[in-house]
N, C-alpha and C. Protein backbone atom coordinates (compact mmCIF):
# COMPACT_ATOMS: atom_id res chain seq x y z
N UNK A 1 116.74 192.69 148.03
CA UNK A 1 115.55 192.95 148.82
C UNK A 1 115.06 194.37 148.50
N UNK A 2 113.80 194.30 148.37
CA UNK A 2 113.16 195.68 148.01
C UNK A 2 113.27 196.82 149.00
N UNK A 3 113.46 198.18 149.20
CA UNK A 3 113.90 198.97 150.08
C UNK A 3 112.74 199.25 150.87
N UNK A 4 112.62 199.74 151.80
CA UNK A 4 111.58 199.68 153.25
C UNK A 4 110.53 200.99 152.27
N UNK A 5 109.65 200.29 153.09
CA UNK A 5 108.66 201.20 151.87
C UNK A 5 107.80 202.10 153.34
N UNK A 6 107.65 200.98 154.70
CA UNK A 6 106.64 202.32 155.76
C UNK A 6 107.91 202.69 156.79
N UNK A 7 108.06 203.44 157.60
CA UNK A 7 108.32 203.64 158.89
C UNK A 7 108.20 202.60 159.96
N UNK A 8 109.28 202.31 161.06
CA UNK A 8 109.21 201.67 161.67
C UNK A 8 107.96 201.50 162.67
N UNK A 9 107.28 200.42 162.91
CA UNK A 9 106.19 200.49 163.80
C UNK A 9 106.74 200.93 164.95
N UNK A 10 106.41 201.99 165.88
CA UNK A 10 107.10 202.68 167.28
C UNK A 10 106.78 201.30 167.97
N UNK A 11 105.88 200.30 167.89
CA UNK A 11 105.70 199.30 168.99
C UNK A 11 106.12 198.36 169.31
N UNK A 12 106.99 198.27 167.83
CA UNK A 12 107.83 196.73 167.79
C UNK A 12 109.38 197.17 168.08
N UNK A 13 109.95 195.77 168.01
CA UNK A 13 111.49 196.39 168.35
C UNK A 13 111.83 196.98 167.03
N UNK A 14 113.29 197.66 166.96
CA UNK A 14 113.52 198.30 165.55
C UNK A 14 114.83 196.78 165.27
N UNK A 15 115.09 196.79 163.83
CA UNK A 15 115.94 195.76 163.22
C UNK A 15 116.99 196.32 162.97
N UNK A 16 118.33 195.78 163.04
CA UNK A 16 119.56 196.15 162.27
C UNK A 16 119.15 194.95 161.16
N UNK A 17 119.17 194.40 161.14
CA UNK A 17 119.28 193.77 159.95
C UNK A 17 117.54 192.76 160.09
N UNK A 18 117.28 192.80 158.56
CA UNK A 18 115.73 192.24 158.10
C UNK A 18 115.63 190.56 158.73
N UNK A 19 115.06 190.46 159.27
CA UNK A 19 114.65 188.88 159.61
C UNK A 19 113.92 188.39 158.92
N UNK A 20 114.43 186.87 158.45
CA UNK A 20 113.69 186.08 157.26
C UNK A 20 113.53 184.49 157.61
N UNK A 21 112.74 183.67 156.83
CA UNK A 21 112.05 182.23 157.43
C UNK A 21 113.38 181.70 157.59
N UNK A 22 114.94 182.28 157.09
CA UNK A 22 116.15 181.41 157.64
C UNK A 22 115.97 181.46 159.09
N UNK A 23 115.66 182.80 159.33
CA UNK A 23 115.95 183.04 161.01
C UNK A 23 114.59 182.41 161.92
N UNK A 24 113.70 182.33 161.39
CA UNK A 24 112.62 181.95 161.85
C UNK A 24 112.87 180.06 162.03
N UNK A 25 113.45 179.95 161.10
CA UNK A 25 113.89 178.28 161.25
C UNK A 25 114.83 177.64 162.23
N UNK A 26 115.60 178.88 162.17
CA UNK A 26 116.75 178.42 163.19
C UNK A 26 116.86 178.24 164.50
N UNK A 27 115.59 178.89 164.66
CA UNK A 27 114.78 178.87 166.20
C UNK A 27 114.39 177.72 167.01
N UNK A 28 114.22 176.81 165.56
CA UNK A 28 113.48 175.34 165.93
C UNK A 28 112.27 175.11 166.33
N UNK A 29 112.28 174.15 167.46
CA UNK A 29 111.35 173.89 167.71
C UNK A 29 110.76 175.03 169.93
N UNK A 30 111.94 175.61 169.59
CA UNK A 30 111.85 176.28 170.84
C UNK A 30 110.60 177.65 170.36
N UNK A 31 109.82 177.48 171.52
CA UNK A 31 108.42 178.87 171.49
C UNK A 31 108.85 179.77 173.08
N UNK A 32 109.93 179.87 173.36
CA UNK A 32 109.45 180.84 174.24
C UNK A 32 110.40 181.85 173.96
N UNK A 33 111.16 182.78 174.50
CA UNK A 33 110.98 184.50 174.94
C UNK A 33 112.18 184.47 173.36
N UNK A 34 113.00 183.71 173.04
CA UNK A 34 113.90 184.15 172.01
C UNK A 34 112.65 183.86 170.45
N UNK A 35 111.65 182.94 170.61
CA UNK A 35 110.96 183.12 169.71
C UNK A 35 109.91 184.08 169.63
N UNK A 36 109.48 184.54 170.79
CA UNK A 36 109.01 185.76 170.68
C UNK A 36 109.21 186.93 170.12
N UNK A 37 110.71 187.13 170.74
CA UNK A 37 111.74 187.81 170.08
C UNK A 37 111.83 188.52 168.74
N UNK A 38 111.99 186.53 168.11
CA UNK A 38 112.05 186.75 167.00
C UNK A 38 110.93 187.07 166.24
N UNK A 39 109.93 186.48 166.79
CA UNK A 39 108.65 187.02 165.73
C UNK A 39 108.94 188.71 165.77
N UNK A 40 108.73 189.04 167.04
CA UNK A 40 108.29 190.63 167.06
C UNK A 40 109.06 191.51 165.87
N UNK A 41 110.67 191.17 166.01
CA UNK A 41 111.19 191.44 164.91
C UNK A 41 110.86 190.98 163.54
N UNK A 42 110.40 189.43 163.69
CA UNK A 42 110.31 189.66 162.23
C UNK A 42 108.65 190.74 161.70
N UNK A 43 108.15 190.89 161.91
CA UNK A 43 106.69 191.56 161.88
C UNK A 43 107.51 192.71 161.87
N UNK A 44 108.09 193.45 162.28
CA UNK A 44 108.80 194.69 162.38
C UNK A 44 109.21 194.82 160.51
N UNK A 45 109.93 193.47 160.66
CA UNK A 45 110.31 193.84 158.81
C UNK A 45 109.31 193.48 157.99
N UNK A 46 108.47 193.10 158.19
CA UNK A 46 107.36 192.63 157.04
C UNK A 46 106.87 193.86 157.43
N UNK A 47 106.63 194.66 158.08
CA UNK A 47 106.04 196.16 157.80
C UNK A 47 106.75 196.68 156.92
N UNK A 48 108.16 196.86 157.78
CA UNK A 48 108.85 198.04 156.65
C UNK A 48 108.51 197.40 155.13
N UNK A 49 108.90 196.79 155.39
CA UNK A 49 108.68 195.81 153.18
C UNK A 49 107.50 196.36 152.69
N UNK A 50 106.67 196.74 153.82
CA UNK A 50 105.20 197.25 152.97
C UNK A 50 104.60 195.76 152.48
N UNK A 51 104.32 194.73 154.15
CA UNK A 51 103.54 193.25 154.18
C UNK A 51 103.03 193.60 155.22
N UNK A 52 101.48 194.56 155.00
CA UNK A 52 101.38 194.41 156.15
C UNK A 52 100.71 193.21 156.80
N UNK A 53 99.88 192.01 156.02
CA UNK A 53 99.00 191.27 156.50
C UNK A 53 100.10 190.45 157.11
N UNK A 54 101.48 190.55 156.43
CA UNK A 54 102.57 189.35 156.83
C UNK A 54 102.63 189.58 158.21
N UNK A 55 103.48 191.42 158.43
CA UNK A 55 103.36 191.37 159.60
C UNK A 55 102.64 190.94 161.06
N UNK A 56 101.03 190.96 160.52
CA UNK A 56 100.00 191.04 161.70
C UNK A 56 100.18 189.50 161.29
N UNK A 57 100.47 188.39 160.60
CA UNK A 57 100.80 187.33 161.25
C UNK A 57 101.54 186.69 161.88
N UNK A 58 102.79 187.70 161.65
CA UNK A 58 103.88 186.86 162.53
C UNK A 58 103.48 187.81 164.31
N UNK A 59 102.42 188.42 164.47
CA UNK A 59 102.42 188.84 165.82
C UNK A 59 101.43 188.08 166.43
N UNK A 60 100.88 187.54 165.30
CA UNK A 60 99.82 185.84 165.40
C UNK A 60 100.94 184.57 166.08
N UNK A 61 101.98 184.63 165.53
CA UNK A 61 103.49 183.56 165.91
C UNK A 61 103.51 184.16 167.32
N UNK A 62 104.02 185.18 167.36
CA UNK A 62 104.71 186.05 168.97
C UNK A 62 103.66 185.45 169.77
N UNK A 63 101.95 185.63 169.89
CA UNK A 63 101.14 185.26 170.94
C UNK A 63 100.72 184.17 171.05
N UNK A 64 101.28 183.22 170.49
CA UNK A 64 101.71 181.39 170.80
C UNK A 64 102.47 181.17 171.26
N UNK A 65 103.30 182.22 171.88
CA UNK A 65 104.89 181.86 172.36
C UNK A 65 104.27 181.07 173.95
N UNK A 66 105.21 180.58 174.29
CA UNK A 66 104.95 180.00 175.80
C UNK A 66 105.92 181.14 176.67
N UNK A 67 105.63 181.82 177.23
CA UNK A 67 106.12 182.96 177.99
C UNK A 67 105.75 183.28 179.36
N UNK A 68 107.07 183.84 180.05
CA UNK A 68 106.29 183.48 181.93
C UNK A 68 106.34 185.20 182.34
N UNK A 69 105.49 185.29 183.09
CA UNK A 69 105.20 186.63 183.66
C UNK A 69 106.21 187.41 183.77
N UNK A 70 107.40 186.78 184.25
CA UNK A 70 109.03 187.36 184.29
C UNK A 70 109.58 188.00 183.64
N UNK A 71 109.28 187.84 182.08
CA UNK A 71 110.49 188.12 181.57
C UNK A 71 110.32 189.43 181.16
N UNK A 72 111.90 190.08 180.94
CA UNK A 72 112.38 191.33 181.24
C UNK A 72 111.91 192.21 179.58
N UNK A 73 111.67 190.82 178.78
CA UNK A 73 111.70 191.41 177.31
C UNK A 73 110.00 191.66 177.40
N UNK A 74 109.21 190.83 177.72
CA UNK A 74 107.87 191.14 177.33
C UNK A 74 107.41 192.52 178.19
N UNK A 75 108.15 192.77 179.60
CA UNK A 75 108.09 194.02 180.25
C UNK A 75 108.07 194.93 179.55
N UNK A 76 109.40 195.35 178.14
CA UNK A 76 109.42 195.89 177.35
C UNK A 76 108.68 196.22 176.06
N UNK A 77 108.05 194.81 175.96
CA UNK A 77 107.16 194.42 174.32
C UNK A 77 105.82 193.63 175.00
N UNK A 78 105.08 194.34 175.74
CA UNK A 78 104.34 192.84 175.75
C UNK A 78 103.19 192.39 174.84
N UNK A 79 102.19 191.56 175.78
CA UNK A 79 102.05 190.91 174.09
C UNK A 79 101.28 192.26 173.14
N UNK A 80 101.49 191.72 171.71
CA UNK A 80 101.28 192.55 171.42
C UNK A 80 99.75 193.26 170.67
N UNK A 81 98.97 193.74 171.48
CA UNK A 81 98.00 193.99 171.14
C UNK A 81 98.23 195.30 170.52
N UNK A 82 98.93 196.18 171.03
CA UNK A 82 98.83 197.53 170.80
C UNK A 82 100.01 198.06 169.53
N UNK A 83 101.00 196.95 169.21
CA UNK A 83 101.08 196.76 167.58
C UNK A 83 99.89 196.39 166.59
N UNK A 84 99.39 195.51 167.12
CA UNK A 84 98.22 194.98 165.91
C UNK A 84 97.28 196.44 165.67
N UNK A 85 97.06 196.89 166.57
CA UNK A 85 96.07 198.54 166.75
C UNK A 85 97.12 199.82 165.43
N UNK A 86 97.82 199.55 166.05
CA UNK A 86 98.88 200.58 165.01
C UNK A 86 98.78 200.27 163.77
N UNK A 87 98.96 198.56 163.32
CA UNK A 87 99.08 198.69 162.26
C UNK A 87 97.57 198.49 161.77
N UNK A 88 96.46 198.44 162.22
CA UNK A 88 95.40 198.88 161.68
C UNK A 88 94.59 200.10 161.09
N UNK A 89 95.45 200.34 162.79
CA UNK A 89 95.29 202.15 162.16
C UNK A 89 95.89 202.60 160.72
N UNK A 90 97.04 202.28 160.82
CA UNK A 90 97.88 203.14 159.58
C UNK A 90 96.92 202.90 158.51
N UNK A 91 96.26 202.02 158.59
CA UNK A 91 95.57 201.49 157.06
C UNK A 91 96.49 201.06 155.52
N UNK A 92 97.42 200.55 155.94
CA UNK A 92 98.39 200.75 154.28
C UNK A 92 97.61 199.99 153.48
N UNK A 93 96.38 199.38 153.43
CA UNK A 93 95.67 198.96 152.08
C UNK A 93 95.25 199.95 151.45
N UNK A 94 95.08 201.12 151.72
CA UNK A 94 94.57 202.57 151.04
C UNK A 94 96.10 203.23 150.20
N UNK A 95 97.60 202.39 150.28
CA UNK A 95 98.78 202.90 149.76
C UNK A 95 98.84 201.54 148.82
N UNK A 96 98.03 200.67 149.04
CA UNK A 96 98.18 199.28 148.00
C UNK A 96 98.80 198.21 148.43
N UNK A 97 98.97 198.30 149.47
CA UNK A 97 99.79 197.37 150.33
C UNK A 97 98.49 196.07 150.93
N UNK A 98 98.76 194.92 151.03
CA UNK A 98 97.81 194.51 151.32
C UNK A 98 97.30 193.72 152.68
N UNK A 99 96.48 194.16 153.34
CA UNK A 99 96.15 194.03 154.46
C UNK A 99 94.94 192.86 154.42
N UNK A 100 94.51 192.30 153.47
CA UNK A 100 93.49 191.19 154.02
C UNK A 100 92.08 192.02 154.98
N UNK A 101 91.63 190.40 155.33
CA UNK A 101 90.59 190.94 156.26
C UNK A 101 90.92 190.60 157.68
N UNK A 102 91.63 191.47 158.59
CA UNK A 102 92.18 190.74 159.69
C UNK A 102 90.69 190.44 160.66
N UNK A 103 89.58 191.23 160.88
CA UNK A 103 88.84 190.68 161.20
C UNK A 103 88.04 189.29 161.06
N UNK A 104 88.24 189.11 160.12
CA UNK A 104 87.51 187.66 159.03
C UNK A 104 88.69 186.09 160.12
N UNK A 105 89.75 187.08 159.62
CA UNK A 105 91.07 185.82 160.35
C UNK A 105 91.08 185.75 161.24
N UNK A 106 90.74 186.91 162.34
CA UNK A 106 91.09 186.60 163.58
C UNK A 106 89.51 185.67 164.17
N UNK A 107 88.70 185.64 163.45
CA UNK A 107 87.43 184.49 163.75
C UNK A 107 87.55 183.45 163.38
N UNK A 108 88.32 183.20 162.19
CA UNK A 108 88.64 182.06 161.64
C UNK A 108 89.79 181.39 162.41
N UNK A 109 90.91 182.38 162.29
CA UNK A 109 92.03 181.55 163.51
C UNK A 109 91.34 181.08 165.03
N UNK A 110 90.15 181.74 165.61
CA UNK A 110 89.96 181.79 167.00
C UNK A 110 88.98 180.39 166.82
N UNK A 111 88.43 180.28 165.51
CA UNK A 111 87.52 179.01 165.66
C UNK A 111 87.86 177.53 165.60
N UNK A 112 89.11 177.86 164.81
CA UNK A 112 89.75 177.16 164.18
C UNK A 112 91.05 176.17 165.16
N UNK A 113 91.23 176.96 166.23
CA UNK A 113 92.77 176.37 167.04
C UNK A 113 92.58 175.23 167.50
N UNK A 114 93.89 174.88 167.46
CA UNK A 114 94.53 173.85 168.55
C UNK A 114 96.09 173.77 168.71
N UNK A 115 96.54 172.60 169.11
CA UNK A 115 97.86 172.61 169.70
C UNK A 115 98.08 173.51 170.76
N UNK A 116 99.23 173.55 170.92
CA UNK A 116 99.84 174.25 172.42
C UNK A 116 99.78 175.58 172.81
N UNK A 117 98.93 175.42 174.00
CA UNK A 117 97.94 176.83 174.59
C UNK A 117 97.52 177.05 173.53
N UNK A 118 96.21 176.22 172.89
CA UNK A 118 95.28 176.59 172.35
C UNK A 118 94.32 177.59 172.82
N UNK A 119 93.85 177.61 174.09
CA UNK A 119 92.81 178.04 174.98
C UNK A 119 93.02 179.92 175.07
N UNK A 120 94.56 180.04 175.20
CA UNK A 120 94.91 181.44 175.52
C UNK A 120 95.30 181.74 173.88
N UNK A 121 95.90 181.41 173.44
CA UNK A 121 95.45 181.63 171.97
C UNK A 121 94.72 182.00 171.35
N UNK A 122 93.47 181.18 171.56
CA UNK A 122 91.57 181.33 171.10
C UNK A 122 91.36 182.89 171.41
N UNK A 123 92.05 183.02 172.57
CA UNK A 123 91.48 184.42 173.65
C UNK A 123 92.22 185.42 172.84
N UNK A 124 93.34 185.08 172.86
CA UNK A 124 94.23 185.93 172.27
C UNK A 124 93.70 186.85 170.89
N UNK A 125 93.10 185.54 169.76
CA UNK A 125 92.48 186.04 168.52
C UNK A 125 91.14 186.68 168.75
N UNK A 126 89.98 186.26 169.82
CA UNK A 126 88.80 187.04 170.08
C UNK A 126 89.12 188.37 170.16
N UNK A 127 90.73 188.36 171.00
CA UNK A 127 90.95 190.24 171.51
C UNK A 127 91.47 191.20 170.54
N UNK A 128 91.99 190.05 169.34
CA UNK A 128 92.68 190.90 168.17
C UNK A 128 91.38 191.38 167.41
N UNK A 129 90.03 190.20 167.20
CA UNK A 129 89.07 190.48 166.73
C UNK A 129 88.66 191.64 167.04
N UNK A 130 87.94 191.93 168.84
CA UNK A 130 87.71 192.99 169.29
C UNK A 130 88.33 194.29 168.87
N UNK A 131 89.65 194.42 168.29
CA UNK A 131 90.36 195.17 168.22
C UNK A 131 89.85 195.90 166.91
N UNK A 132 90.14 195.08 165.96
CA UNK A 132 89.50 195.04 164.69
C UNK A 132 88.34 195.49 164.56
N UNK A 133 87.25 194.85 165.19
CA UNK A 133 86.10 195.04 165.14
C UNK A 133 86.10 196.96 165.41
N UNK A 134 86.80 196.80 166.54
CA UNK A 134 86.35 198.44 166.50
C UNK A 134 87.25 199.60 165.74
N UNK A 135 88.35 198.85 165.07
CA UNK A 135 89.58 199.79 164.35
C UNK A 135 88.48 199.87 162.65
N UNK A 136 88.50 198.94 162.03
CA UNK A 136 88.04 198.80 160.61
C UNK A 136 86.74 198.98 160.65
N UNK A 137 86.03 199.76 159.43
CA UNK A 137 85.29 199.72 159.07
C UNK A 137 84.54 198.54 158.40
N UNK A 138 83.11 197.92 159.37
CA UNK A 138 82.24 196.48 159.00
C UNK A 138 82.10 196.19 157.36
N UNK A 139 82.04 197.97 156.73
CA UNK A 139 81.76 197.36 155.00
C UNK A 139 82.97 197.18 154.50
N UNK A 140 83.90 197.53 154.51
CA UNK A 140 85.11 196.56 154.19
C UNK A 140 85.87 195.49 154.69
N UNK A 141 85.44 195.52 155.92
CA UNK A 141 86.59 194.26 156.54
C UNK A 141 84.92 193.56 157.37
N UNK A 142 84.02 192.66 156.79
CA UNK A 142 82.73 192.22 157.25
C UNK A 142 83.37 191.22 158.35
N UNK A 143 83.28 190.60 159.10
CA UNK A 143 83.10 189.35 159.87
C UNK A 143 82.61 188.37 158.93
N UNK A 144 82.30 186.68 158.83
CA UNK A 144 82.82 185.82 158.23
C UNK A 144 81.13 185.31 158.47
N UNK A 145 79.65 185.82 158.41
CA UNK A 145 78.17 185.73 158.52
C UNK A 145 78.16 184.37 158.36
N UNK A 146 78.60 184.10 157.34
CA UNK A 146 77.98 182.63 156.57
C UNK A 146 78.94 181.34 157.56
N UNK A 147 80.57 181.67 158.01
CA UNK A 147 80.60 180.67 159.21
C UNK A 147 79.72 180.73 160.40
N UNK A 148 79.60 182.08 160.76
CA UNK A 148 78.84 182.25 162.03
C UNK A 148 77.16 181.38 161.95
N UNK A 149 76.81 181.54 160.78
CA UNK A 149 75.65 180.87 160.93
C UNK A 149 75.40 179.52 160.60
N UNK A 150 76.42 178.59 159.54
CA UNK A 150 76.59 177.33 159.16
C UNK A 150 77.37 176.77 159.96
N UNK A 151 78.40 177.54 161.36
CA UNK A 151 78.83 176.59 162.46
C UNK A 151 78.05 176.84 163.69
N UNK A 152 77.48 177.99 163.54
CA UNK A 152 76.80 178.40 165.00
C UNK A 152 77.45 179.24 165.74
N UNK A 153 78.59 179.89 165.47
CA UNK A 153 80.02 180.26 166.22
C UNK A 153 79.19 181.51 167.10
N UNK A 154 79.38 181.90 168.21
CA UNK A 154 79.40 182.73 169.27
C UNK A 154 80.14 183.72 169.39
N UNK A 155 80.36 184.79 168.68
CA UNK A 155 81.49 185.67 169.04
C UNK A 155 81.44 186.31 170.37
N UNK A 156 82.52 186.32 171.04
CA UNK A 156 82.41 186.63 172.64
C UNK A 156 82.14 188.18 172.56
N UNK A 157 81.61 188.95 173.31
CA UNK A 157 82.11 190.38 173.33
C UNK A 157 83.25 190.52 174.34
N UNK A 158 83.08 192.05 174.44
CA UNK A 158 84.33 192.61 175.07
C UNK A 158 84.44 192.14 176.54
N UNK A 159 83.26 191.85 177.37
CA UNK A 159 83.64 191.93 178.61
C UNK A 159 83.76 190.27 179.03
N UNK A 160 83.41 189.12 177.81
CA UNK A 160 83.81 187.69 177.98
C UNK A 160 85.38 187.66 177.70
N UNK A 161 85.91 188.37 177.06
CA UNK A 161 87.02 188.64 176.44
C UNK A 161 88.42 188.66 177.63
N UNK A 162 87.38 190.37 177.96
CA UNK A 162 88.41 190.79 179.11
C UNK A 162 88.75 189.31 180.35
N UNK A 163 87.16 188.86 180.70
CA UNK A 163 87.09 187.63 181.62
C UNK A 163 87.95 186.63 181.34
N UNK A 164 88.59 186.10 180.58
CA UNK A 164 89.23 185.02 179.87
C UNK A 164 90.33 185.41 179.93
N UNK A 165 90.74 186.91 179.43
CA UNK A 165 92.56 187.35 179.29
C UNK A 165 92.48 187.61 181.00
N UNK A 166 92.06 188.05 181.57
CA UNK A 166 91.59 188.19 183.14
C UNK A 166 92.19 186.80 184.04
N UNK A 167 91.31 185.71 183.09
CA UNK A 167 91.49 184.05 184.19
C UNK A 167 92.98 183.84 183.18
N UNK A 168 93.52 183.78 182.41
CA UNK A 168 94.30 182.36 181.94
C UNK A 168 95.34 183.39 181.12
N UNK A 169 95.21 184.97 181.10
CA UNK A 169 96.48 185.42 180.02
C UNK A 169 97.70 185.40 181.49
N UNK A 170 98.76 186.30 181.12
CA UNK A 170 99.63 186.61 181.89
C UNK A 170 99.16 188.18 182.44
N UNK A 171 100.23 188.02 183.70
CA UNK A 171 99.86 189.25 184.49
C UNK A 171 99.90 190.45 183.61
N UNK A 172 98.49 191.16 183.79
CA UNK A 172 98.77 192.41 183.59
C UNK A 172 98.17 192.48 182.13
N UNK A 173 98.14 191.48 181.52
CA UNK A 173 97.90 191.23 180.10
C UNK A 173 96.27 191.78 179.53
N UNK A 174 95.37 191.41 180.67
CA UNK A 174 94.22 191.76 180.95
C UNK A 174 94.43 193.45 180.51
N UNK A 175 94.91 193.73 181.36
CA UNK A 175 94.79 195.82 181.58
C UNK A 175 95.46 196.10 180.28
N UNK A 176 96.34 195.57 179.76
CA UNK A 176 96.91 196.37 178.15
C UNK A 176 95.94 195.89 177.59
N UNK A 177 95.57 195.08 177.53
CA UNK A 177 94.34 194.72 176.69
C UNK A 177 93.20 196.08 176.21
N UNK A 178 92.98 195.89 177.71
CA UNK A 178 91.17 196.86 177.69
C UNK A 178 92.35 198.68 177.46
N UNK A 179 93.20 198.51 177.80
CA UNK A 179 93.83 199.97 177.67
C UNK A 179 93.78 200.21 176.21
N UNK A 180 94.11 198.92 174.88
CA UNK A 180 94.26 199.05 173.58
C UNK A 180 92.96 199.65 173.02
N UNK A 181 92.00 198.41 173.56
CA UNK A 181 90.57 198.22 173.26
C UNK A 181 89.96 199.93 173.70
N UNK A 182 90.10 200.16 174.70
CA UNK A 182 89.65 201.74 175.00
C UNK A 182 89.61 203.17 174.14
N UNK A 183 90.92 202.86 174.00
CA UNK A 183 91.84 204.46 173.64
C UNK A 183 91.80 204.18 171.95
């Protein structure tokens, strides 16, 4: 395995050892707090590897998890908006690392869903959008014009956004939200 090429994201958990699709498999078919878990970690190591687009998808995995207001781990990690912000910030496509267009995806994933908690999902990717939208610069990372106008798509703004993580996210989920989106 190639040696860690960024610094640990401060937002994710840190790894003793690299998590890989063995561990991701072994999980099964279970989505809640140990697959959360595991995503968060694994996104933790697809950073260090210097992946970052890998990472910001497996935190795409983590916010499909089925997860209840309770638990003691998301208290600690919750979801994670304010990783996806970090690793936008850092920018590692300017070190050659490749970051994609997470704006482009997170319209495409949000237009695109289904299956289980599709609905908070959808919401989920509008808020990563939002995020995006205001982290990256529009001439490199554009929004996706030619779906928006050959499906008709609606991009929500910020305050349909907040309304939605508001009705149907988990407690509290709302306020880290607009706290990411803010600052």
């Amino acid at each position: 395995m190639p040696p860690d090429v960024n610094e640990d994201c401060p937002l994710l958990p840190s790894i003793e050892k690299p998590v890989s699709a063995k561990d991701s498999r072994a999980i099964g078919q279970e989505r809640g707090e140990s697959f959360y878990r595991m995503c968060l970690k694994y996104a933790q190591t697809k950073w260090v590897k210097g992946f970052p687009a890998q990472a910001l998808l497996q935190l795409n995995r983590a916010m499909s998890a089925d997860l209840s207001d309770s638990g003691e781990y998301l208290k600690q990690y919750p979801v994670p908006y304010a990783s996806v912000k970090w690793i936008l910030m850092d920018r590692p496509d300017k070190r050659g690392q490749f970051l994609a267009n997470p704006r482009r995806h997170w319209q495409h994933y949000a237009t695109r869903m289904s299956g289980p908690r599709a609905k908070i999902r959808t919401w989920r990717s509008w808020a990563c959008f939002a995020i995006a939208s205001r982290v990256l610069p529009d001439s490199e990372f554009p929004k996706d014009t030619q779906q928006i106008e050959a499906e008709g798509i609606d991009i929500p703004d910020e305050s349909k956004i907040e309304e939605m993580l508001y009705l149907i996210g988990l407690v509290g989920e709302c306020e880290k939200w607009k706290k990411v989106i803010k600052s």
